[in-house]
Protein backbone atom coordinates (compact mmCIF):
# COMPACT_ATOMS: atom_id res chain seq x y z
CA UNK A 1 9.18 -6.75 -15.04
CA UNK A 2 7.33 -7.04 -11.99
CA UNK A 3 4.13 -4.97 -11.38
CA UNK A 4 1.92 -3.32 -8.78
CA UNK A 5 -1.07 -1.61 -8.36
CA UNK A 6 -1.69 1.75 -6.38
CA UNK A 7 -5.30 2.39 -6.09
CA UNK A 8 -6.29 5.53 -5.41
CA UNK A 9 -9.87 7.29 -3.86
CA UNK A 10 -10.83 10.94 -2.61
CA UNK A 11 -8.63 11.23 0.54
CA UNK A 12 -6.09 9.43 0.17
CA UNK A 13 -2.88 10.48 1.88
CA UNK A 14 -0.66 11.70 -0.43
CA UNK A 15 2.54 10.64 0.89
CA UNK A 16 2.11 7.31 0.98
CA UNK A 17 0.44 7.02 -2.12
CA UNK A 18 3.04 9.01 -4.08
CA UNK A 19 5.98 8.23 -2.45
CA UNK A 20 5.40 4.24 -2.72
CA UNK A 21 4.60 5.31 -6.49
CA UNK A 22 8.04 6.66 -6.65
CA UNK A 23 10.04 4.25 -4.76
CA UNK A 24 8.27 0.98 -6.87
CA UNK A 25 9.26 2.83 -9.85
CA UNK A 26 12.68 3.93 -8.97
CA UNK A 27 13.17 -0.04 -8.44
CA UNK A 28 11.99 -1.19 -11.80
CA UNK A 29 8.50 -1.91 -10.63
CA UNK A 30 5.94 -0.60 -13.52
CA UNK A 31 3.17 0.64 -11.34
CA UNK A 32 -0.32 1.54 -12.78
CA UNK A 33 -2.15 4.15 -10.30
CA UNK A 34 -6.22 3.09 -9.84
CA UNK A 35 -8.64 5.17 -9.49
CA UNK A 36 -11.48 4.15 -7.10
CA UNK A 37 -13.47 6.97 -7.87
CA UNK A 38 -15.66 7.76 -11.13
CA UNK A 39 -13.28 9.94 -12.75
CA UNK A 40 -9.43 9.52 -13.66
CA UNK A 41 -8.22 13.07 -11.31
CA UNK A 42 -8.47 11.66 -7.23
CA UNK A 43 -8.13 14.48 -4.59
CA UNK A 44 -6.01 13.37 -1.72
CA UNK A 45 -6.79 13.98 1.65
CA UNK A 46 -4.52 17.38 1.48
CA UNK A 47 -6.31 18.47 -1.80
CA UNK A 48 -3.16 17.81 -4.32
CA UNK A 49 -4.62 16.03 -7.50
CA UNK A 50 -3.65 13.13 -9.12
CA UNK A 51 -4.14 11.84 -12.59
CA UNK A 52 -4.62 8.07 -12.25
CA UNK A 53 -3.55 5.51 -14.92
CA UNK A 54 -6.59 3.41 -15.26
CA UNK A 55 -9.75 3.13 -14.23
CA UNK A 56 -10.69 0.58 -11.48
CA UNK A 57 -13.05 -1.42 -14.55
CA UNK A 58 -9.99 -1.17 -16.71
CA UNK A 59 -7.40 -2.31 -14.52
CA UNK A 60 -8.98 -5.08 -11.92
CA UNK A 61 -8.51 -8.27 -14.65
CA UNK A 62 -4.69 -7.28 -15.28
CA UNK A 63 -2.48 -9.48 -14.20
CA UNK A 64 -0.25 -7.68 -11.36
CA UNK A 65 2.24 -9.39 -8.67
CA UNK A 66 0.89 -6.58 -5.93
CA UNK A 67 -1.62 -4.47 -4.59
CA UNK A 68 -0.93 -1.72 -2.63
CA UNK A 69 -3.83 0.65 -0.73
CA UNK A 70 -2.71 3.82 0.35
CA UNK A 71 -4.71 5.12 3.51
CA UNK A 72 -5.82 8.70 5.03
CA UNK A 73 -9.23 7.46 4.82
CA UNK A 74 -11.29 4.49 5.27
CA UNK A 75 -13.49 5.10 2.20
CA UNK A 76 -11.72 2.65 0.29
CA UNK A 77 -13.75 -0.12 2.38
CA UNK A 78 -16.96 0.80 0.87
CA UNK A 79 -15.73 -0.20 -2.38
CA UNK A 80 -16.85 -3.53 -3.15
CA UNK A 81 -14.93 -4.77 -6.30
CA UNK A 82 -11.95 -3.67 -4.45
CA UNK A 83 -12.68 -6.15 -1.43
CA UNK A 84 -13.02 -8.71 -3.98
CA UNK A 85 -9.98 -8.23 -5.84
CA UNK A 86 -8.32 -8.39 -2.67
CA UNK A 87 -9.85 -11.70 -1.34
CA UNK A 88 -8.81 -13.11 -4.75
CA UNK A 89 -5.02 -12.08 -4.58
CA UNK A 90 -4.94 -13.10 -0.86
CA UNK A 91 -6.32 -16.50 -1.88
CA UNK A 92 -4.09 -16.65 -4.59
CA UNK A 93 -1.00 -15.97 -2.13
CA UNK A 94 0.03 -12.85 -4.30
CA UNK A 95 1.19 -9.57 -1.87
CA UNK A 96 -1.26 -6.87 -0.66
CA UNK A 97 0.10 -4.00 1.34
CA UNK A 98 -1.61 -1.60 3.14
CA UNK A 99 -0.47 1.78 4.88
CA UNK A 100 -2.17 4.14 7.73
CA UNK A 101 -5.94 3.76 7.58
CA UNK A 102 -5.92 1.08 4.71
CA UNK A 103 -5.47 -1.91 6.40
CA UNK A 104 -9.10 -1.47 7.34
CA UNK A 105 -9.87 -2.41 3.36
CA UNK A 106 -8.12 -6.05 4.36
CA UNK A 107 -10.03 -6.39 7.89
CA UNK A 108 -13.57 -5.67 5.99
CA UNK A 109 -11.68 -8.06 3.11
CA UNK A 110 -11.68 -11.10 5.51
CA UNK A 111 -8.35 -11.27 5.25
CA UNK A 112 -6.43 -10.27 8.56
CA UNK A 113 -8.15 -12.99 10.24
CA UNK A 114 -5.30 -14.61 12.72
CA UNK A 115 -2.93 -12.25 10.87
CA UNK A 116 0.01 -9.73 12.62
CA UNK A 117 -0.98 -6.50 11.03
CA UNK A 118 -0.45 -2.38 12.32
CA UNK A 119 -2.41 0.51 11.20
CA UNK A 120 -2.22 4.49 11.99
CA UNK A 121 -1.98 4.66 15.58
CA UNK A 122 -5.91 4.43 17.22
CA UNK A 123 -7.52 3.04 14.48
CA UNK A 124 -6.30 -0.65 15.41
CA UNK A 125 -10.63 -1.35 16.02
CA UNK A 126 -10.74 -1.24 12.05
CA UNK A 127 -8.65 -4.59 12.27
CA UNK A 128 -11.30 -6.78 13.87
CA UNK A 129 -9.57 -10.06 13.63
CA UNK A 130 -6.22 -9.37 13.32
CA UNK A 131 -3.34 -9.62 15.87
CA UNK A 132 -1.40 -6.46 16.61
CA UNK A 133 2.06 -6.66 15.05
CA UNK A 134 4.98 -4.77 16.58
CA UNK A 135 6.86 -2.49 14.47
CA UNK A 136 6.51 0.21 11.92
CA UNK A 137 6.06 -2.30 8.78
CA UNK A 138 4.74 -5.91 9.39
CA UNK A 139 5.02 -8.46 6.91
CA UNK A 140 2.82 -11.82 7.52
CA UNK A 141 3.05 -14.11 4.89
CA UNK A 142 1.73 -12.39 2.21
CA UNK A 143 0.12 -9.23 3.78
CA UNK A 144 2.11 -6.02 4.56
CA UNK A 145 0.72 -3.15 6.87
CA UNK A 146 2.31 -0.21 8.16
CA UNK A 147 1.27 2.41 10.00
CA UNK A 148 1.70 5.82 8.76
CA UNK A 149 2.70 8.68 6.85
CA UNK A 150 6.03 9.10 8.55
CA UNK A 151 7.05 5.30 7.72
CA UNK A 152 6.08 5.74 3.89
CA UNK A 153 9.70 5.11 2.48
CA UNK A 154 10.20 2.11 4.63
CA UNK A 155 6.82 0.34 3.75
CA UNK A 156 7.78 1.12 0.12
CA UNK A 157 11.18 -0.28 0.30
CA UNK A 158 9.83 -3.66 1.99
CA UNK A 159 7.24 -3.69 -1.18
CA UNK A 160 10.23 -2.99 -3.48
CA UNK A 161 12.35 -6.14 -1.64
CA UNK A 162 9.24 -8.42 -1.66
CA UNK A 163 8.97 -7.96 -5.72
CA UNK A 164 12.63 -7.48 -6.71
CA UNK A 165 14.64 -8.38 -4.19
CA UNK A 166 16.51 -7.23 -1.33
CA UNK A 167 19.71 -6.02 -3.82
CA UNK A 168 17.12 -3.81 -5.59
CA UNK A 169 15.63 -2.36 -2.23
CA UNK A 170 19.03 -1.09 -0.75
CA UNK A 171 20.23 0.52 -4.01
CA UNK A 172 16.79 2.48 -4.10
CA UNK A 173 17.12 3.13 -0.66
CA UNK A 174 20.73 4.57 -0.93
CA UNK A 175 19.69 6.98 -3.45
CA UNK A 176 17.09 8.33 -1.28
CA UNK A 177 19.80 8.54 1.38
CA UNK A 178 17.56 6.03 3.78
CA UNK A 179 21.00 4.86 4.85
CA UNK A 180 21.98 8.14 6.28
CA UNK A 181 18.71 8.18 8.69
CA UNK A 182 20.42 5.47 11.00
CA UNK A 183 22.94 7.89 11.61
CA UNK A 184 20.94 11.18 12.22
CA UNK A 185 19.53 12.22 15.28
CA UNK A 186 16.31 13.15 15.88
């Protein structure tokens, strides 16, 4: 069984914490939740708590196949053993995603250097040394951005397909009815 990391600090955005949470485990992913902060309950950004898994100290030497950073804030670049963690999976070739405000973490990482990645619209100076990717999800080698809220399910789906496989992406995203969304109008 594949596994993934969600870490999680004050501020986070909800959705795309939660709903990746979901959609990774909905696809067979076993997903452990990280706190960032000094205590196991993390407020997001629209004051819902969550209960974390593990502790950052607990979890950062387990062997996972992905991280993924939820944004809604940039606080998550002041933590250092987070940068590190992600320079060490990036050098290792393993996947780290980022949503919204989060790709900041893998700018201030090192790694976005020469790299197509997005972000939540105006915060593209966070990327310093990345090259704007077109789209709502980018995928360069082994980094994935996207760039908001709104494009949660999406960015979670291309996470799911990355670890399990495109079959095991489009059966998680019938259930949500994704499929349907081509066919609405908006």
């Amino acid at each position: 069984m594949k596994k993934a990391a969600v870490f999680l600090i004050d501020g986070f955005e909800e959705t795309e914490g939660l709903t990746t949470v979901d959609i990774l485990r909905r696809g067979g992913v076993e997903v452990t939740t990280v706190s960032l902060t000094d205590r196991a309950d993390v407020t997001g950004s629209h004051n819902i708590i969550v209960r974390a898994d593990a502790m950052f100290e607990h979890a950062k030497d387990q062997p996972f196949d992905m991280l993924v950073i939820p944004g809604g804030t940039t606080e998550h670049t002041k933590h250092v053993g987070l940068l590190e963690l992600v320079k060490k999976y990036n050098d290792a070739e393993k996947p780290v995603a980022a949503i919204c405000a989060a790709p900041a973490v893998l700018a201030r990482a090192g790694v976005l250097k020469g790299r197509k990645a997005v972000c939540y619209p105006g915060m593209e100076s966070w990327l310093e040394g990345a090259v704007p990717g077109d789209g709502i999800v980018v995928t360069d080698e082994n980094i994935i951005t996207a760039r908001g809220p709104a494009v949660t399910p999406f960015f979670a789906l291309k996470l799911l397909e990355i670890l399990c496989g495109r079959a095991a992406a489009e059966k998680v995203a019938e259930a949500f009815l994704i499929p349907m969304i081509r066919e609405a109008s908006f």
